[in-house]
N, C-alpha and C. Protein backbone atom coordinates (compact mmCIF):
# COMPACT_ATOMS: atom_id res chain seq x y z
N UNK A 1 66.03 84.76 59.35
CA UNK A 1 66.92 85.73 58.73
C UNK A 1 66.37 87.12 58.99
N UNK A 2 67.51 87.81 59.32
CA UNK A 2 66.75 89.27 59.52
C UNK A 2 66.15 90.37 58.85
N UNK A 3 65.58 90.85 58.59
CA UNK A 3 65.17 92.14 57.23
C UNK A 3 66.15 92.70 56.80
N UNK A 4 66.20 93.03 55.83
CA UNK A 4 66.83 93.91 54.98
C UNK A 4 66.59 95.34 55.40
N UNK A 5 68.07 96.59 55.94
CA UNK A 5 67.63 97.50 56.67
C UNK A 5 69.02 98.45 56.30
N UNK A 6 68.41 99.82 56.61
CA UNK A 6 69.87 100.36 55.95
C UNK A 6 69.71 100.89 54.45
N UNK A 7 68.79 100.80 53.63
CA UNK A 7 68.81 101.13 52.11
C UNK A 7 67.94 102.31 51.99
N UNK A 8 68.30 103.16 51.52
CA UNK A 8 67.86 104.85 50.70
C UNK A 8 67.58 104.60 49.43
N UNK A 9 67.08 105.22 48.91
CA UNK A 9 67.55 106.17 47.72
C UNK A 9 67.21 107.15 46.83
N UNK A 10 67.74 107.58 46.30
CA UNK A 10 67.44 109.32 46.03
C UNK A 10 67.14 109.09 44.12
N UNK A 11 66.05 109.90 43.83
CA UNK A 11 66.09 109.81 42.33
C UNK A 11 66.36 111.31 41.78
N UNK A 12 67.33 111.58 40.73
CA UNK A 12 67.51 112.75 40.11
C UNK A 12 66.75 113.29 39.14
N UNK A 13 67.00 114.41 38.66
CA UNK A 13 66.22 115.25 38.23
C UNK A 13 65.66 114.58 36.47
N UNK A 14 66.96 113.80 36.49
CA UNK A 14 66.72 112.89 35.01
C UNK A 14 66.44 111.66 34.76
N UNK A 15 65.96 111.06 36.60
CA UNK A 15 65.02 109.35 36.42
C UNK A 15 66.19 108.32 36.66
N UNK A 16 67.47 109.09 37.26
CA UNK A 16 68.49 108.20 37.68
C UNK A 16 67.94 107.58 39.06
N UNK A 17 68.17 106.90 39.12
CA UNK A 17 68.28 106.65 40.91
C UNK A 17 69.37 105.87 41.71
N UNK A 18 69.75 106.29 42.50
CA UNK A 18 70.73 106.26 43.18
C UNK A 18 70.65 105.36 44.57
N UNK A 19 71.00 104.14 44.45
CA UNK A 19 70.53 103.69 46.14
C UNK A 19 71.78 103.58 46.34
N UNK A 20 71.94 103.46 48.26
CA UNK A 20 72.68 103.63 49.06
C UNK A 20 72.56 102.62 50.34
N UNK A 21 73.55 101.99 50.73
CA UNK A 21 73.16 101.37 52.05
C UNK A 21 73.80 101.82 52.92
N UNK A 22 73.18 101.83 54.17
CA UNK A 22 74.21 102.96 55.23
C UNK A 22 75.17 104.01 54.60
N UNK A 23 74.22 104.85 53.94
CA UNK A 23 75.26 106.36 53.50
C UNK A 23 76.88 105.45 52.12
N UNK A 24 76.29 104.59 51.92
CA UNK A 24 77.33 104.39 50.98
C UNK A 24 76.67 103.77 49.77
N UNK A 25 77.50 104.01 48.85
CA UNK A 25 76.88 104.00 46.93
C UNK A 25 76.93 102.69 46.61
N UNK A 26 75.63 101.86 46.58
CA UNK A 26 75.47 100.26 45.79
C UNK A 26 75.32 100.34 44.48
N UNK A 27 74.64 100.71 44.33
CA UNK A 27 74.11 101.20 42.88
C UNK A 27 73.40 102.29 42.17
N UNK A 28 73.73 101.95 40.92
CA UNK A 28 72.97 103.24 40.03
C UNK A 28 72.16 102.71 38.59
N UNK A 29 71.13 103.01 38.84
CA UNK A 29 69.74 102.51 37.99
C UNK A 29 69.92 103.93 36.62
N UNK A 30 69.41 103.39 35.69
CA UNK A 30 69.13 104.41 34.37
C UNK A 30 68.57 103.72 33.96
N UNK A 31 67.39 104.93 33.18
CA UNK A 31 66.45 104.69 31.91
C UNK A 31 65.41 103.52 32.54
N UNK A 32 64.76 102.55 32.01
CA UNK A 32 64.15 101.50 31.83
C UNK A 32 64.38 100.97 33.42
N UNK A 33 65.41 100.13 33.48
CA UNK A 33 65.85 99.43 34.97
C UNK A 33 65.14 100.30 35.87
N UNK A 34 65.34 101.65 35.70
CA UNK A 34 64.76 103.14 37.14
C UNK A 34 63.57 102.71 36.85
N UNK A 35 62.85 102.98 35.80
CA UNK A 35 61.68 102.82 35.81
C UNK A 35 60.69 101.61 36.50
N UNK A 36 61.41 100.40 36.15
CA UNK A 36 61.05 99.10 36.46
C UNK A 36 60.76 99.14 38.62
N UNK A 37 62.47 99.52 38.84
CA UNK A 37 62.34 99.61 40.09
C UNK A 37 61.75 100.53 40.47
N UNK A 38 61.43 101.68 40.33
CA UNK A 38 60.22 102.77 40.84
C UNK A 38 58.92 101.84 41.58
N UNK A 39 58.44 100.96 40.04
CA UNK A 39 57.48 100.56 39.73
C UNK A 39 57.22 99.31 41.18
N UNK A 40 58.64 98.75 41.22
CA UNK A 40 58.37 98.13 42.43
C UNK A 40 58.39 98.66 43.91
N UNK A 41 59.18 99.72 43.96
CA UNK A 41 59.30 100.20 45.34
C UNK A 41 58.15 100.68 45.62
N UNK A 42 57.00 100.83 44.79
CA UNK A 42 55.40 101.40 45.42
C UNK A 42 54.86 100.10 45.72
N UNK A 43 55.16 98.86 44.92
CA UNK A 43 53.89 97.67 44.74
C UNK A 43 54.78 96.66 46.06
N UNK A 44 56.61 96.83 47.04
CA UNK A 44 56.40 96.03 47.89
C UNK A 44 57.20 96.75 49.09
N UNK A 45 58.12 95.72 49.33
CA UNK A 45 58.28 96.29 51.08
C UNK A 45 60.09 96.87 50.26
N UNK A 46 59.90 98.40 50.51
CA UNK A 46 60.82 98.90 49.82
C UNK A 46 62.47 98.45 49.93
N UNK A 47 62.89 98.42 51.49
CA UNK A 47 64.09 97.43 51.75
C UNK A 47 64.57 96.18 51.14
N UNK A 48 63.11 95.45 50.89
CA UNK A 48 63.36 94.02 50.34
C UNK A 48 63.72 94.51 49.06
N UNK A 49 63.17 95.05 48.48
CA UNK A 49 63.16 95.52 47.15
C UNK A 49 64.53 95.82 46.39
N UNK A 50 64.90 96.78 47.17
CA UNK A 50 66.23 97.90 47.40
C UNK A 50 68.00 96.48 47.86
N UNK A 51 67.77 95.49 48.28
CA UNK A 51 68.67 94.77 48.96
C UNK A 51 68.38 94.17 47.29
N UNK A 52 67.57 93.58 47.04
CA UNK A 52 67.17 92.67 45.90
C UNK A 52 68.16 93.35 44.55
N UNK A 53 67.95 94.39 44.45
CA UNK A 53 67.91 95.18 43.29
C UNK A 53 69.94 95.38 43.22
N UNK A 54 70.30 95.72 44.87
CA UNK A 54 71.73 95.31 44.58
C UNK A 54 72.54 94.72 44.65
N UNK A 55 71.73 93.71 44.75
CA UNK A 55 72.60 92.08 44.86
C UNK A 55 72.96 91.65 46.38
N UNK A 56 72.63 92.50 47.30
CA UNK A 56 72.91 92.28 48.94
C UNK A 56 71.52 91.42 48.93
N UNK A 57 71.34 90.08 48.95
CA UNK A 57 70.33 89.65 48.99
C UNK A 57 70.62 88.32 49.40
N UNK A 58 70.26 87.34 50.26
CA UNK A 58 70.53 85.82 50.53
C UNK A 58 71.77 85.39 50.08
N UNK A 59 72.75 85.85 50.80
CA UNK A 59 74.08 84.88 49.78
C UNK A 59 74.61 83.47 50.89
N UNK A 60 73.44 83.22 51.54
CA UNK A 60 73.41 81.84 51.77
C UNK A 60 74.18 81.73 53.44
N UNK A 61 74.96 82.61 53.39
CA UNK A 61 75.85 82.52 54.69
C UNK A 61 75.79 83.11 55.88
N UNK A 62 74.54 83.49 56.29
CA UNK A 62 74.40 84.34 57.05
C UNK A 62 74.25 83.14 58.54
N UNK A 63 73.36 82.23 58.67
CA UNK A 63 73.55 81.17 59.89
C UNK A 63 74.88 81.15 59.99
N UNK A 64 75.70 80.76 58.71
CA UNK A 64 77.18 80.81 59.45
C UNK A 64 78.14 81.51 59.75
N UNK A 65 77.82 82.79 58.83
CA UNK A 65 78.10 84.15 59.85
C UNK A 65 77.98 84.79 61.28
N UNK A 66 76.84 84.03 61.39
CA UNK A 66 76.20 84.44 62.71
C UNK A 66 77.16 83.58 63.66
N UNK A 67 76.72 82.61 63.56
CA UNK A 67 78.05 81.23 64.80
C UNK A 67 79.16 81.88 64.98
N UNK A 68 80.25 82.43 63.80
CA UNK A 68 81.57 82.58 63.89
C UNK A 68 81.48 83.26 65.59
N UNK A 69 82.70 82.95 65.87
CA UNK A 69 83.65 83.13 67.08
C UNK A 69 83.38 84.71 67.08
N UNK A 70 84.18 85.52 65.94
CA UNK A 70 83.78 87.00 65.95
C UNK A 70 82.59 87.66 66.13
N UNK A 71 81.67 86.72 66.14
CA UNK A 71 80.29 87.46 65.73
C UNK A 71 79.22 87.52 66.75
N UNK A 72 79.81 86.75 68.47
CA UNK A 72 79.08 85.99 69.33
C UNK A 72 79.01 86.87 70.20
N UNK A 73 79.35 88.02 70.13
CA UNK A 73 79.20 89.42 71.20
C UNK A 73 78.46 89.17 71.96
């Protein structure tokens, strides 16, 4: 399976944080949750982290994503 790639994110002036995948809005962290994830984006591999945190994470279908007819470029 391939890495997790594509994820930002920006924290505001009030401990919001804001991630993004490819320039577009996944989620938005406040209070406690920001804090928590801060806490992880120093201690692992920040992408994994960041995919984890917005639910873009293993949803099982990706081998068979990959096969489809559309996908065989």
């Amino acid at each position: 399976m391939p890495e997790p790639h594509g994820f930002a994110y920006t924290v505001t002036g009030n401990g919001t944080v804001r991630i993004t995948h490819h320039h577009n809005h996944a989620t938005t962290l406040n209070g406690s949750r920001a804090a928590r994830f801060l806490e992880e984006i120093t201690a692992g591999d920040p992408q994994l982290v960041m995919a984890r945190w917005t639910g873009n994470y293993k949803h099982g279908n990706e081998r068979a994503a990959r096969n489809h007819p559309r996908n065989r470029r």
